[in-house]
C-alpha atoms as a PDB file:
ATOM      1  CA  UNK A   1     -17.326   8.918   8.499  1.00  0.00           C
ATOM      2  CA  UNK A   2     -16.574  12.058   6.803  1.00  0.00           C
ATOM      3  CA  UNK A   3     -13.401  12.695   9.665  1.00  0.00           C
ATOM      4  CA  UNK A   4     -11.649   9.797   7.961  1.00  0.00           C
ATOM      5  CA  UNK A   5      -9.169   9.163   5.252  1.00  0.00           C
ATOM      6  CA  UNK A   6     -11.117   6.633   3.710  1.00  0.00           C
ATOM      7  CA  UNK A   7     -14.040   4.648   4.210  1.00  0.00           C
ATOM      8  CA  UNK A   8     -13.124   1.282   6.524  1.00  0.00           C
ATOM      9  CA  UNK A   9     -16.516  -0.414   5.163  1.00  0.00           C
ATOM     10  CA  UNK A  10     -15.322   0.129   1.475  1.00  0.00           C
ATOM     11  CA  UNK A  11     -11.959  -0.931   1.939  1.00  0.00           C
ATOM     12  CA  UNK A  12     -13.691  -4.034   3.852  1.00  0.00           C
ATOM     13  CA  UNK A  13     -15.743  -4.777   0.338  1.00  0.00           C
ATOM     14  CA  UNK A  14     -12.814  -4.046  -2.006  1.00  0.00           C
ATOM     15  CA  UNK A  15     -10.860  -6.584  -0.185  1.00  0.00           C
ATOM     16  CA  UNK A  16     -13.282  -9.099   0.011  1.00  0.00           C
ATOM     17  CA  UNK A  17     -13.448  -9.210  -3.672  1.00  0.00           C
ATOM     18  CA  UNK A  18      -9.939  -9.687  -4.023  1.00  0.00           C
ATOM     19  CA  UNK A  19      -8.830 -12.343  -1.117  1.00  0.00           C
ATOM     20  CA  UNK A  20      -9.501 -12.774   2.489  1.00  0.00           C
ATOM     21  CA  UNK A  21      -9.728  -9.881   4.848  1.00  0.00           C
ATOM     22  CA  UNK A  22      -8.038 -11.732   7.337  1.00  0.00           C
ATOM     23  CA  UNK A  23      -4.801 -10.963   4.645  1.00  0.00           C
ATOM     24  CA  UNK A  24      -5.978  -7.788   4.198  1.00  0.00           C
ATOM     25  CA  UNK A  25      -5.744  -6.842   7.686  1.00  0.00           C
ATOM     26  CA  UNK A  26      -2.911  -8.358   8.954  1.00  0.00           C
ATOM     27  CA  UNK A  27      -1.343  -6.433   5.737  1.00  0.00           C
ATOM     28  CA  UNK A  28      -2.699  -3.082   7.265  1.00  0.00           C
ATOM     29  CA  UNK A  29      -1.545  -3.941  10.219  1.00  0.00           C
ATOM     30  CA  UNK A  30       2.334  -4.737   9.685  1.00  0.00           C
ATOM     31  CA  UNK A  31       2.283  -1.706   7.275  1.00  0.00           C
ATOM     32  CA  UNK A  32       1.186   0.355   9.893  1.00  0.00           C
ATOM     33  CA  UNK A  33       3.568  -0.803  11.909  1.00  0.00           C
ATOM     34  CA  UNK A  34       6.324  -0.020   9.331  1.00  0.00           C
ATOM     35  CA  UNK A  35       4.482   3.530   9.389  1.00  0.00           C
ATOM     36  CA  UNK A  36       4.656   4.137  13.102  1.00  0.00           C
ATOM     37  CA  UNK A  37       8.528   3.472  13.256  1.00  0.00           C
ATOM     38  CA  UNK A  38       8.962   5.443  10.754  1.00  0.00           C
ATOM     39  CA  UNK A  39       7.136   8.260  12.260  1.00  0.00           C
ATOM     40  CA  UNK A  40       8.735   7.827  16.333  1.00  0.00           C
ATOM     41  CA  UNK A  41      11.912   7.461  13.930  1.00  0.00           C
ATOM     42  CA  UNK A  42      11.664  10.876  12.172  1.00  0.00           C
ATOM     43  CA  UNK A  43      10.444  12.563  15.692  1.00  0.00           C
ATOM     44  CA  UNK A  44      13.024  11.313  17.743  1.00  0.00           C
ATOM     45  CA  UNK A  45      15.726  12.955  15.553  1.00  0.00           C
ATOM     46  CA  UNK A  46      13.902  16.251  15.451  1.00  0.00           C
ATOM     47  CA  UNK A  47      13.929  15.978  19.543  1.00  0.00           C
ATOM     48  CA  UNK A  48      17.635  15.014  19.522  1.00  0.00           C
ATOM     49  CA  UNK A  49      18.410  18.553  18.203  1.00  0.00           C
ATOM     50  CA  UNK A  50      16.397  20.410  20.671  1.00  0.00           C
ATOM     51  CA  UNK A  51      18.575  21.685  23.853  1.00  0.00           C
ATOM     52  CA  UNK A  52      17.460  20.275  27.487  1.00  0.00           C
ATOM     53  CA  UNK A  53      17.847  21.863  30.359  1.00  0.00           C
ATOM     54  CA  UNK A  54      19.521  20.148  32.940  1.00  0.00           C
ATOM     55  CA  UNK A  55      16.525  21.868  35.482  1.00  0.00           C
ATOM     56  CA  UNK A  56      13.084  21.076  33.961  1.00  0.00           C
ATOM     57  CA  UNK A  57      11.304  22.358  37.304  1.00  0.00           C
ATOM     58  CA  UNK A  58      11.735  25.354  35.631  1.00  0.00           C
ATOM     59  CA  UNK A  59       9.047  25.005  33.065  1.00  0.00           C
ATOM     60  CA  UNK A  60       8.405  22.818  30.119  1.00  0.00           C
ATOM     61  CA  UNK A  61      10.104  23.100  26.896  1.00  0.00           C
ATOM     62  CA  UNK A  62       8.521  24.881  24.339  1.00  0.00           C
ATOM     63  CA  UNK A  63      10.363  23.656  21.121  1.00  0.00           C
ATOM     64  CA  UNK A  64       9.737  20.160  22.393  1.00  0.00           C
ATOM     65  CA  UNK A  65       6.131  21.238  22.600  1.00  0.00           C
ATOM     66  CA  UNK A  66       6.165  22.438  19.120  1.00  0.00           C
ATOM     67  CA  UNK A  67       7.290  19.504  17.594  1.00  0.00           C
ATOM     68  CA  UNK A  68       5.243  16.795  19.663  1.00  0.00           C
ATOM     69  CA  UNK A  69       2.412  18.854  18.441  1.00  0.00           C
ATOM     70  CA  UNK A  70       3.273  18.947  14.853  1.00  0.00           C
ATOM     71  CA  UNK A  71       3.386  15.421  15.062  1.00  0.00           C
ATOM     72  CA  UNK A  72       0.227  14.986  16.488  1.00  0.00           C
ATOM     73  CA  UNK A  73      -1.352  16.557  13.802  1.00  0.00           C
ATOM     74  CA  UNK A  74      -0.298  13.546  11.440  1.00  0.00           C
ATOM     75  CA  UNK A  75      -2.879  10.748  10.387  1.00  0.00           C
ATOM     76  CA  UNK A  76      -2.920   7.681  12.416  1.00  0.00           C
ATOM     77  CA  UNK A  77      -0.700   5.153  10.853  1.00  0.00           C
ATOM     78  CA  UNK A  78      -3.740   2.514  10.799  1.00  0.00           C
ATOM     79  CA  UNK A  79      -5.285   5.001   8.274  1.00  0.00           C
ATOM     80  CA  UNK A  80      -2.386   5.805   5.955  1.00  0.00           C
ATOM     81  CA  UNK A  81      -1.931   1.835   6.147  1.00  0.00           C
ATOM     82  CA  UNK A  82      -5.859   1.621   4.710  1.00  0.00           C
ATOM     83  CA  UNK A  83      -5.966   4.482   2.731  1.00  0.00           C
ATOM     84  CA  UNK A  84      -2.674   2.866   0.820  1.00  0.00           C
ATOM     85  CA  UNK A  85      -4.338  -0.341   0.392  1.00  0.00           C
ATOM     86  CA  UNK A  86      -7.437   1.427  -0.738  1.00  0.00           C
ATOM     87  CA  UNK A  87      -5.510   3.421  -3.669  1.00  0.00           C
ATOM     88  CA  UNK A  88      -3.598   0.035  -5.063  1.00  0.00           C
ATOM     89  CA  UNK A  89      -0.309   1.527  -3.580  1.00  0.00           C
ATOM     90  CA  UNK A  90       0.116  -1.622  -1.261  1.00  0.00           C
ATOM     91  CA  UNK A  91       0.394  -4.672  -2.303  1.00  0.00           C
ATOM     92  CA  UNK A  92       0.879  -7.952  -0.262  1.00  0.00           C
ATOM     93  CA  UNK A  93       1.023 -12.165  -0.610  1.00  0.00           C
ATOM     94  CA  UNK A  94       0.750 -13.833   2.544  1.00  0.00           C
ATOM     95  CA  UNK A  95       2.688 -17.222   2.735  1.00  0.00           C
ATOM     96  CA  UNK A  96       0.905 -20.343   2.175  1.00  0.00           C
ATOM     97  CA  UNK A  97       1.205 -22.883   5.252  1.00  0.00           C
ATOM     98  CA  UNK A  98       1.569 -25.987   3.946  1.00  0.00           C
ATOM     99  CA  UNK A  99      -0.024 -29.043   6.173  1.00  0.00           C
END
C-alpha cells in the first residue's frame, strides 16, 4: 500500500463517519473525471505544438514521445480525486431525491 497516494481503506473509514460512501464515491469519481479532462486537456495542447511529419514510416516522433511520457508519469486521476477528499480539499452535497 506503500505505492499509493493515500490509503483507500482509510479514506473508506473517514467517509463512513461522515455520510455514505456511496456519496463519497460517486464524489471521487466525477472529480476524477474533472481531473482526467483536465489532464488530456493540458496534453493535447502540448502535442498541438509539436511538428508532424507528413511521412511517419519514417520513424516515430521523439518530442511526442517525450511528452506522452511525461504525462505518464502523473498520478492516476482516481488517486488525486481520493487523496483530495482525504486532505478536506473536496467537498461535496449530493442532491436529495425527493419521493
Amino acid at each position: 500500500m506503500s505505492t499509493y497516494i493515500v490509503n483507500p481503506v482509510v479514506v473508506r473509514m473517514k467517509e463512513s463517519s461522515k455520510g455514505s460512501i456511496y456519496q463519497s464515491i460517486v464524489a471521487m469519481g466525477l472529480r476524477s473525471r474533472q481531473i482526467n479532462d483536465n489532464i488530456k486537456t493540458q496534453l493535447m495542447a502540448r502535442l498541438e505544438h509539436v511538428e508532424t511529419d507528413q511521412d511517419e514510416s519514417e520513424g516515430p516522433n521523439y518530442d511526442k514521445m517525450a511528452i506522452s511520457r511525461e504525462f505518464d508519469l502523473l498520478a492516476k486521476p482516481t488517486f488525486l480525486a481520493m487523496k483530495e477528499i482525504h486532505d478536506g480539499k473536496l467537498s461535496f452535497k449530493m442532491p436529495e431525491i425527493k419521493a
